[in-house]
N, C-alpha and C. Protein backbone atom coordinates (compact mmCIF):
# COMPACT_ATOMS: atom_id res chain seq x y z
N UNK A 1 3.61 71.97 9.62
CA UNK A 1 3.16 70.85 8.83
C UNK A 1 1.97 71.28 7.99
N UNK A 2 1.98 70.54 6.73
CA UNK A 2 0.71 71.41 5.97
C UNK A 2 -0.21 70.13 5.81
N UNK A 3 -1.27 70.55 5.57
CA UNK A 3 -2.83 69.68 5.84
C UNK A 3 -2.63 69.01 4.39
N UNK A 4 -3.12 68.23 4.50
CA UNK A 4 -3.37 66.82 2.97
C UNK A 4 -4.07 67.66 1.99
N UNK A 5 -5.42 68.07 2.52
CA UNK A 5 -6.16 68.82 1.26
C UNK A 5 -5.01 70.13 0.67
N UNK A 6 -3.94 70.34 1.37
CA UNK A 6 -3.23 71.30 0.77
C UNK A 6 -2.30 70.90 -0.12
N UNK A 7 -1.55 69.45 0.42
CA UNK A 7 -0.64 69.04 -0.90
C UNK A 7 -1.18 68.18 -2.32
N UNK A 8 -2.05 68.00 -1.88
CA UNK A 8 -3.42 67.47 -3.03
C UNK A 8 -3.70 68.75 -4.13
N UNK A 9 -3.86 69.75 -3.68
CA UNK A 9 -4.05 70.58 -3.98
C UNK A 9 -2.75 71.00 -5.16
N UNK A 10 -1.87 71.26 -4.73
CA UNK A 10 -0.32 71.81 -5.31
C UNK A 10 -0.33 70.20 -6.44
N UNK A 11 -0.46 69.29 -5.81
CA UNK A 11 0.12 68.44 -7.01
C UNK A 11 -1.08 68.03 -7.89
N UNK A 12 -2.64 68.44 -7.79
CA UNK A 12 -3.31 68.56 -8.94
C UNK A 12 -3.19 69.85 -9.64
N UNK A 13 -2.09 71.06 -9.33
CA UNK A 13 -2.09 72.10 -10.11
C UNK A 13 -1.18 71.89 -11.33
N UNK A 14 0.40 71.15 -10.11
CA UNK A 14 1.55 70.77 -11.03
C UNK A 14 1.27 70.15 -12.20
N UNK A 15 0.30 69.20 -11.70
CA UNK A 15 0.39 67.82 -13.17
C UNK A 15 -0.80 68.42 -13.80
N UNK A 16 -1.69 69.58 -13.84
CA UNK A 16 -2.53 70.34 -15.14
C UNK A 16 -1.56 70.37 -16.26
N UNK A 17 -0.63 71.07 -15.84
CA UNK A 17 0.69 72.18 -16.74
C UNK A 17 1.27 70.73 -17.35
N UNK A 18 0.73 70.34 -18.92
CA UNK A 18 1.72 69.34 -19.58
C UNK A 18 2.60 69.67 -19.73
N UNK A 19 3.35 70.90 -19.46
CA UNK A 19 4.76 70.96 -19.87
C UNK A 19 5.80 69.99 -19.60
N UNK A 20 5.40 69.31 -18.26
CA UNK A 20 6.40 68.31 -17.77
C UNK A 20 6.39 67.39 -18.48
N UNK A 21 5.28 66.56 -19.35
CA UNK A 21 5.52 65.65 -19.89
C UNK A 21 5.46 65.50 -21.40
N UNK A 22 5.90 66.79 -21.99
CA UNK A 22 6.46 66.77 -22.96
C UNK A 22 7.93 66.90 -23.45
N UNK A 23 8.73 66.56 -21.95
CA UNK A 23 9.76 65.87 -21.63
C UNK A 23 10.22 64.46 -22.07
N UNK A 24 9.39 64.20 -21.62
CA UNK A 24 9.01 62.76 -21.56
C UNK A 24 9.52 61.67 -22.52
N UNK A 25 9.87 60.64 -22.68
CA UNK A 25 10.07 59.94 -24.25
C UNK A 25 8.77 58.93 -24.03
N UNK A 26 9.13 58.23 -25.26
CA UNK A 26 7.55 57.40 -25.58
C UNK A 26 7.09 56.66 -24.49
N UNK A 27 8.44 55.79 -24.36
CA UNK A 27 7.98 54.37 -23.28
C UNK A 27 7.79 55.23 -21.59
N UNK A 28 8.38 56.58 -21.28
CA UNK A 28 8.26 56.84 -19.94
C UNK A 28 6.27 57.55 -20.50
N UNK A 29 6.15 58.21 -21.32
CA UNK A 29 5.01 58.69 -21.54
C UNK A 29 3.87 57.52 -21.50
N UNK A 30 4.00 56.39 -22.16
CA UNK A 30 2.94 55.17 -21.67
C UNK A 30 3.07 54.77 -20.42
N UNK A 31 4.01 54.49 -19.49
CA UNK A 31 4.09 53.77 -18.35
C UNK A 31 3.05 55.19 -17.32
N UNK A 32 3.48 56.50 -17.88
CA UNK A 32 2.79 57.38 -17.10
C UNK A 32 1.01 57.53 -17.50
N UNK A 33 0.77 57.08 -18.57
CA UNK A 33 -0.73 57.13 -18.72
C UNK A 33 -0.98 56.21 -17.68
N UNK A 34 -0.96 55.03 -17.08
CA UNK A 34 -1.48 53.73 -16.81
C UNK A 34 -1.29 54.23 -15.26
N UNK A 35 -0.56 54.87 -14.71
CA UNK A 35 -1.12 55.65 -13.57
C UNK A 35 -2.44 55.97 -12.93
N UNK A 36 -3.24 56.99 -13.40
CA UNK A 36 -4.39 57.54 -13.45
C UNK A 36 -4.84 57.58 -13.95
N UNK A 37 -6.13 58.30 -14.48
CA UNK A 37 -7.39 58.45 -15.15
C UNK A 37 -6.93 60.09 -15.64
N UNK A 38 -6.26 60.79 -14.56
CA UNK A 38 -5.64 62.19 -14.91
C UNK A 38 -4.57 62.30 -15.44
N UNK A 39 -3.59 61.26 -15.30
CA UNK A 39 -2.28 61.06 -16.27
C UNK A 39 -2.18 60.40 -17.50
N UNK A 40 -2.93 59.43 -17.23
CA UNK A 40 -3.48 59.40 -18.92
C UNK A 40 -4.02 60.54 -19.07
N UNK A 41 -4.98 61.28 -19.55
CA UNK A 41 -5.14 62.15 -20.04
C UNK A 41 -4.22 62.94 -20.61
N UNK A 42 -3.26 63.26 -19.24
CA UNK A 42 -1.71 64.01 -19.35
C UNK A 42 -0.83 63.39 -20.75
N UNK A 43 -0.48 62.06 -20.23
CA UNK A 43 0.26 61.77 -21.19
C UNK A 43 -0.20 61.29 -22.28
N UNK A 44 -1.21 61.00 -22.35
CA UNK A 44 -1.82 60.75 -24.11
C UNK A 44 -2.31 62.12 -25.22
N UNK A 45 -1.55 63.36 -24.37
CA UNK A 45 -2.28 64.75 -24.84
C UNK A 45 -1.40 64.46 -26.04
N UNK A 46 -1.64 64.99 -27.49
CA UNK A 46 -1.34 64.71 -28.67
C UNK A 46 0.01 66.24 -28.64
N UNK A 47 0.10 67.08 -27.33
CA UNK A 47 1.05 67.81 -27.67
C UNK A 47 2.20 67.43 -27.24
N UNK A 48 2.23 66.22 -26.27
CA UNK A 48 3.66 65.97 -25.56
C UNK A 48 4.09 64.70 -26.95
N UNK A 49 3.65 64.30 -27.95
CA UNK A 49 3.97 63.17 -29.50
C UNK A 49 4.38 63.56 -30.18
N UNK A 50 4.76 65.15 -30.40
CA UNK A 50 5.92 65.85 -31.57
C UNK A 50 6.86 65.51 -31.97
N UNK A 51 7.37 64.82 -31.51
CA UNK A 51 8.30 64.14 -31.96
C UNK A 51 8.20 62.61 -31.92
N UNK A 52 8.46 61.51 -32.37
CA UNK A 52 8.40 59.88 -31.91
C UNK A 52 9.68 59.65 -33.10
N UNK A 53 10.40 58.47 -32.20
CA UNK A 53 11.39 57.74 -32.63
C UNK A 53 11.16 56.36 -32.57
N UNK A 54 10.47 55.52 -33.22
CA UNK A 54 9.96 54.19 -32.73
C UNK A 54 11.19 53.43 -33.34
N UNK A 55 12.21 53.41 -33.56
CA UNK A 55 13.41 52.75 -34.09
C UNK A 55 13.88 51.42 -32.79
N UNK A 56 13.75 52.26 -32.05
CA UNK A 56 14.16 50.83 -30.11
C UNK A 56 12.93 49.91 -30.34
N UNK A 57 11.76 49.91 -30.97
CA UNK A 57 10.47 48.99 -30.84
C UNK A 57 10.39 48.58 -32.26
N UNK A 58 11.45 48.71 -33.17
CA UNK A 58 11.16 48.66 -34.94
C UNK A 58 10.44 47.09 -35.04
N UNK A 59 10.20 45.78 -34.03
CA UNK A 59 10.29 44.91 -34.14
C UNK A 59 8.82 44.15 -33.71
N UNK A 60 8.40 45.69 -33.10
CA UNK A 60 7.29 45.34 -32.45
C UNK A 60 6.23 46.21 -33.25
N UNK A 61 6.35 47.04 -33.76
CA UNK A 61 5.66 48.35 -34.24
C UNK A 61 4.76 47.42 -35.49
N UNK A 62 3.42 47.69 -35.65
CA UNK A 62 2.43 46.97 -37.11
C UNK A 62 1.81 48.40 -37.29
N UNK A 63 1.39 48.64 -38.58
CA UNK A 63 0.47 49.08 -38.82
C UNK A 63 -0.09 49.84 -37.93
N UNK A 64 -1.34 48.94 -37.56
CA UNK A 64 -1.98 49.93 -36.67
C UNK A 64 -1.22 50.86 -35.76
N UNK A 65 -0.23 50.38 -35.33
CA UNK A 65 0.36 51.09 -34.51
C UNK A 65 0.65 52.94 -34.76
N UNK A 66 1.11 53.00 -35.97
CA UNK A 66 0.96 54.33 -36.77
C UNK A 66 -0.31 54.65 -36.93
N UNK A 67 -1.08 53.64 -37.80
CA UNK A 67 -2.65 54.68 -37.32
C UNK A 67 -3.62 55.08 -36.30
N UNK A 68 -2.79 54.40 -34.99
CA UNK A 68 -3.01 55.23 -33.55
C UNK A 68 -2.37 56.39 -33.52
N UNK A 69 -1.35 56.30 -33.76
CA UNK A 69 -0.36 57.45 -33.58
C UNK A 69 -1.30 58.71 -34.27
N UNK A 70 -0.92 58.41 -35.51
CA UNK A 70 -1.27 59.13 -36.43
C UNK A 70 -2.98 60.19 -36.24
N UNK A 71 -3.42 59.56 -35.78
CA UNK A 71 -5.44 59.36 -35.32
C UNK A 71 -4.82 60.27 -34.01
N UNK A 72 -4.29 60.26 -32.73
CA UNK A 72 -4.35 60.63 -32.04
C UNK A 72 -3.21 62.28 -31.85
N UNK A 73 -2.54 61.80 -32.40
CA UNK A 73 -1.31 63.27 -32.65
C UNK A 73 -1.37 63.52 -33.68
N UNK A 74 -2.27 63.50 -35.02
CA UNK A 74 -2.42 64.38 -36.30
C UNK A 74 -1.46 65.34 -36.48
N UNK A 75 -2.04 65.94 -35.89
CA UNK A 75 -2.04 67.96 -35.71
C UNK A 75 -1.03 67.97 -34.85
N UNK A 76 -0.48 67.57 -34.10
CA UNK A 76 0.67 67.87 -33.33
C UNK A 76 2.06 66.99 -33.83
N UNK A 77 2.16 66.70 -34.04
CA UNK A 77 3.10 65.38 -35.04
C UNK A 77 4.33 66.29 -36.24
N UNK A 78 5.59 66.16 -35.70
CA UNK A 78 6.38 67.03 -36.41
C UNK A 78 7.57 66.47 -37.28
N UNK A 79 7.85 65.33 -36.31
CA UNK A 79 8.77 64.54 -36.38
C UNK A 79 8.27 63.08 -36.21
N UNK A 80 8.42 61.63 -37.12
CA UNK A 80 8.23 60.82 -36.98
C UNK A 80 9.58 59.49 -37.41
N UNK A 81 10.06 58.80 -36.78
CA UNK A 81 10.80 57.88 -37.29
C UNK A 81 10.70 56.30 -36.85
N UNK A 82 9.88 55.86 -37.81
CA UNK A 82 10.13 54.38 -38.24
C UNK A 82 11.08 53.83 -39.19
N UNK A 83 12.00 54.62 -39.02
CA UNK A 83 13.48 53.62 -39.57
C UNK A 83 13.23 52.32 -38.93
N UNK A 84 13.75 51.26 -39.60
CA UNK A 84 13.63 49.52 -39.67
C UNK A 84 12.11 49.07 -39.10
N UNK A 85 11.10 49.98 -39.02
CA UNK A 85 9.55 48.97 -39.10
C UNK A 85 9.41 48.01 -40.41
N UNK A 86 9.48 47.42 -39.88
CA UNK A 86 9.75 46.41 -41.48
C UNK A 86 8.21 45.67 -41.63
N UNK A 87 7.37 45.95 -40.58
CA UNK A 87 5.33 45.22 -40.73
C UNK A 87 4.78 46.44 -41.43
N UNK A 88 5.51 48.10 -41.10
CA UNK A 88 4.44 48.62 -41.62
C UNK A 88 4.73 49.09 -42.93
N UNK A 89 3.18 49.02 -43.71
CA UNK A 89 2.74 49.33 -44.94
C UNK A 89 2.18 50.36 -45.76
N UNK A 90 1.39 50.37 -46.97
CA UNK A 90 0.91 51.45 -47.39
C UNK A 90 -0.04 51.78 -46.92
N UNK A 91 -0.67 50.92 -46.24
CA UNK A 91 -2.31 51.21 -45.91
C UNK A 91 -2.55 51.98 -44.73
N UNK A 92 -1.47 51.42 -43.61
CA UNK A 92 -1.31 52.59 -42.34
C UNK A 92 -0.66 53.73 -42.77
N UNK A 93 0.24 53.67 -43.96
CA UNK A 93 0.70 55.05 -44.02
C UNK A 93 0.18 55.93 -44.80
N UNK A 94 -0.92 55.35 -45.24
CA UNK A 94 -2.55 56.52 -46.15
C UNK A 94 -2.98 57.19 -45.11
N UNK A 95 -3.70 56.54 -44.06
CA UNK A 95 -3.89 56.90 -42.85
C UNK A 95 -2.90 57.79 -42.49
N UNK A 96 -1.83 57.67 -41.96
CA UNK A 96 -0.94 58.32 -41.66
C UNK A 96 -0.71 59.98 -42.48
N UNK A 97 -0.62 59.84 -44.08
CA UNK A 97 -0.57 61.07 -44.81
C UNK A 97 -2.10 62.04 -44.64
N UNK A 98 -3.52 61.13 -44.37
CA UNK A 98 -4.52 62.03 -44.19
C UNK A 98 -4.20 62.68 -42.85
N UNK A 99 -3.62 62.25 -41.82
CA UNK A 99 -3.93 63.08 -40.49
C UNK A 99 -2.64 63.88 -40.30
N UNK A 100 -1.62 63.57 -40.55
CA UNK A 100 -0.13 64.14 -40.35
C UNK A 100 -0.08 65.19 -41.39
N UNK A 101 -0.40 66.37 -41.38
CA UNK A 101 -0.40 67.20 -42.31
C UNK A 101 0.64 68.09 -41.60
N UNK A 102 0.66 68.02 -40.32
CA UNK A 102 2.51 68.91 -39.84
C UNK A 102 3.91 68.55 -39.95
N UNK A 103 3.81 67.19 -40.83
CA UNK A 103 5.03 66.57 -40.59
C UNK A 103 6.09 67.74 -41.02
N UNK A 104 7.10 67.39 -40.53
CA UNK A 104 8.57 68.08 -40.81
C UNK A 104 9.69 67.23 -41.60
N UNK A 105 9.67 65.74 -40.67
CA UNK A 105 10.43 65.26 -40.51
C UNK A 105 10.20 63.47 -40.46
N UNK A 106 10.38 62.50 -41.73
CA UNK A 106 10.04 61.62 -41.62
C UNK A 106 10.86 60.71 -42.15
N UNK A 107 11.54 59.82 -41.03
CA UNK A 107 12.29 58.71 -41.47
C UNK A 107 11.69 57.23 -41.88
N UNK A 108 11.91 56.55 -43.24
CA UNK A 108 11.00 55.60 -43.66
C UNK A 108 12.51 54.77 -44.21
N UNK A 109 13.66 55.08 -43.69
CA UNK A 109 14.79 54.29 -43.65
C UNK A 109 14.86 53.11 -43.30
N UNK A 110 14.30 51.86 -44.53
CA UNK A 110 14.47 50.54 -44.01
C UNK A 110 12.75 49.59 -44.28
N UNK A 111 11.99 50.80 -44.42
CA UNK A 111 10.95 50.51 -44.08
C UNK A 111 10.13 49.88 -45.68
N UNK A 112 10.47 48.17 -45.78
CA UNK A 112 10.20 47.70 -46.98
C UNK A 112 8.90 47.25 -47.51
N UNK A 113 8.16 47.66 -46.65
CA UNK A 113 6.67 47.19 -47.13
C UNK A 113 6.16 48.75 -47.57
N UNK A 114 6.91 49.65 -47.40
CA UNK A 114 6.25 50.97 -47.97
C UNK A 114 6.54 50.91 -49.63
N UNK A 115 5.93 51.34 -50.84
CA UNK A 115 6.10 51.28 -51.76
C UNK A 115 5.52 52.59 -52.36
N UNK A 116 5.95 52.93 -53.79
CA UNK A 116 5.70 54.51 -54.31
C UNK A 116 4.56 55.14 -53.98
N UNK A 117 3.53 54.02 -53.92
CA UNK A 117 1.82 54.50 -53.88
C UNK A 117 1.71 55.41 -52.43
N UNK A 118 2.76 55.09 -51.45
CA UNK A 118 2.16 55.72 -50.10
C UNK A 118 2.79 56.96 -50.50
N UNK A 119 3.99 57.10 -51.37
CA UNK A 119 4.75 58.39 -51.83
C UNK A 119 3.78 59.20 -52.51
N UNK A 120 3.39 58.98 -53.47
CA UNK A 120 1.80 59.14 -54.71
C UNK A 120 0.77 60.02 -53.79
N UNK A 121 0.65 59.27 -52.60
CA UNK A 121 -0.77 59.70 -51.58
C UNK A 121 -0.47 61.03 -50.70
N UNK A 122 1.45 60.76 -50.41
CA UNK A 122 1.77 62.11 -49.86
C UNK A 122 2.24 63.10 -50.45
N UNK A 123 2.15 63.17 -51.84
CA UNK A 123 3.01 63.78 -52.54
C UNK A 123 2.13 65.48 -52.24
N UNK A 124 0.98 65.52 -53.06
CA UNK A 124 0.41 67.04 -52.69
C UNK A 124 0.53 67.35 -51.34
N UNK A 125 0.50 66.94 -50.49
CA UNK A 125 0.91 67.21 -49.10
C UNK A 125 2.69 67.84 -49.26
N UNK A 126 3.86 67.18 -49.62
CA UNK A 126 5.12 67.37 -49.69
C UNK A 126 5.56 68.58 -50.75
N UNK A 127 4.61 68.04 -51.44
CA UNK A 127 4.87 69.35 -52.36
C UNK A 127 4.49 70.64 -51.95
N UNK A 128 3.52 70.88 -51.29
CA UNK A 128 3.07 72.26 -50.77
C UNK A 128 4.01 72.66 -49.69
N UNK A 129 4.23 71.66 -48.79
CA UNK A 129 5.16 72.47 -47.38
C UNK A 129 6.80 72.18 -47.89
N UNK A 130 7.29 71.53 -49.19
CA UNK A 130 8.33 71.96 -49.90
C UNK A 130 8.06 73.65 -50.12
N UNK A 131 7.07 73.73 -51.05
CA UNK A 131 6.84 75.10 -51.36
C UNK A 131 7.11 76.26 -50.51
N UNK A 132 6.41 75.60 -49.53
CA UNK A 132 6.38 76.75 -47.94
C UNK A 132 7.68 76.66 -47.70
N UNK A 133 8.66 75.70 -47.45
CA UNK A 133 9.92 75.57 -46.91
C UNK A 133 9.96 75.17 -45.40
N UNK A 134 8.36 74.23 -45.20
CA UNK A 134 8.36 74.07 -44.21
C UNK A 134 8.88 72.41 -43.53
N UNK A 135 8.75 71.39 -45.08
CA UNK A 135 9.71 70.54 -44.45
C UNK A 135 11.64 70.11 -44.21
N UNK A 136 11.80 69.89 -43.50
CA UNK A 136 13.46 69.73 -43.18
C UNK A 136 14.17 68.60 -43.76
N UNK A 137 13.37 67.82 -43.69
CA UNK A 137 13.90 66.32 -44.58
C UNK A 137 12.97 65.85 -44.54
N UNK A 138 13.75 64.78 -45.59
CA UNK A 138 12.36 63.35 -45.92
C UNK A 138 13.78 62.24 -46.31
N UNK A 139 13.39 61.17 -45.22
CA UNK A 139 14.43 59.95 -45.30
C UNK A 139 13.39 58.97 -46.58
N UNK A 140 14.39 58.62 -47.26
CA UNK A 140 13.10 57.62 -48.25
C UNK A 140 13.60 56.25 -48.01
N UNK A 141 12.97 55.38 -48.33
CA UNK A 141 13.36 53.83 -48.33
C UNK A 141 14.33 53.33 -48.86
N UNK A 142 15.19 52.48 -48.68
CA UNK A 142 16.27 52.88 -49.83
C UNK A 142 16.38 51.37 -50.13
N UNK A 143 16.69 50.93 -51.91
CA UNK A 143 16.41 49.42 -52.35
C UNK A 143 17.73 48.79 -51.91
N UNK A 144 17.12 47.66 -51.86
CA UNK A 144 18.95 46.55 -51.58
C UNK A 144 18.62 46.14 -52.53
């Protein structure tokens, strides 16, 4: 039988290593912050957010909601899709173009409160990692 301070031990080594929870999808990654004081940490690390699909929450998602995102996974942020956010606007997505300078990949399919100006704000940004060949797509809004 092994002593408590020993399995304490092994499972504050396991849960250092974020690798596990960049597994993770969004809603299991919040339910796991609200755990601890050490899992938050874990799961709010801006490297396990490379990707987000907020399309299952399109109904719930405002604004701010992206300029949390955005504020907290900047720099790690590769992939983003708000296909059908239909609250958010240009003003979170200024925000959004100053900190997201890794994007790859951004779906804005549906998304009718965005208008050319947030395009305007990301454009020197798109144009340079066009240049590089470093983005993969860009979903744009599309008119009805």
């Amino acid at each position: 039988y092994c002593h408590l301070s020993v399995w304490k031990g092994l499972i504050s080594k396991a849960f250092r290593a974020p690798v596990i929870f960049s597994y993770l999808d969004v809603v299991t990654l919040c339910r796991c912050a609200q755990v601890s004081k050490a899992w938050n940490v874990l799961a709010l690390d801006g490297s396990n957010w490379q990707k987000i699909d907020l399309f299952n929450f399109q109904t719930d998602i405002e604004g701010r909601v992206v300029e949390n995102i955005s504020k907290r996974c900047g720099g790690f942020l590769r992939q983003l899709s708000l296909r059908g956010c239909l609250s958010v606007g240009d003003a979170s997505m200024k925000t959004f173009a100053q900190n997201c300078r890794n994007i790859e990949v951004l779906n804005l399919n549906g998304c009718t409160k965005i208008t050319d100006n947030f395009f305007f704000l990301l454009f020197p940004h798109i144009l340079s990692y066009l240049l590089k060949g470093a983005i993969t797509k860009i979903f744009t809004v599309k008119s009805t």
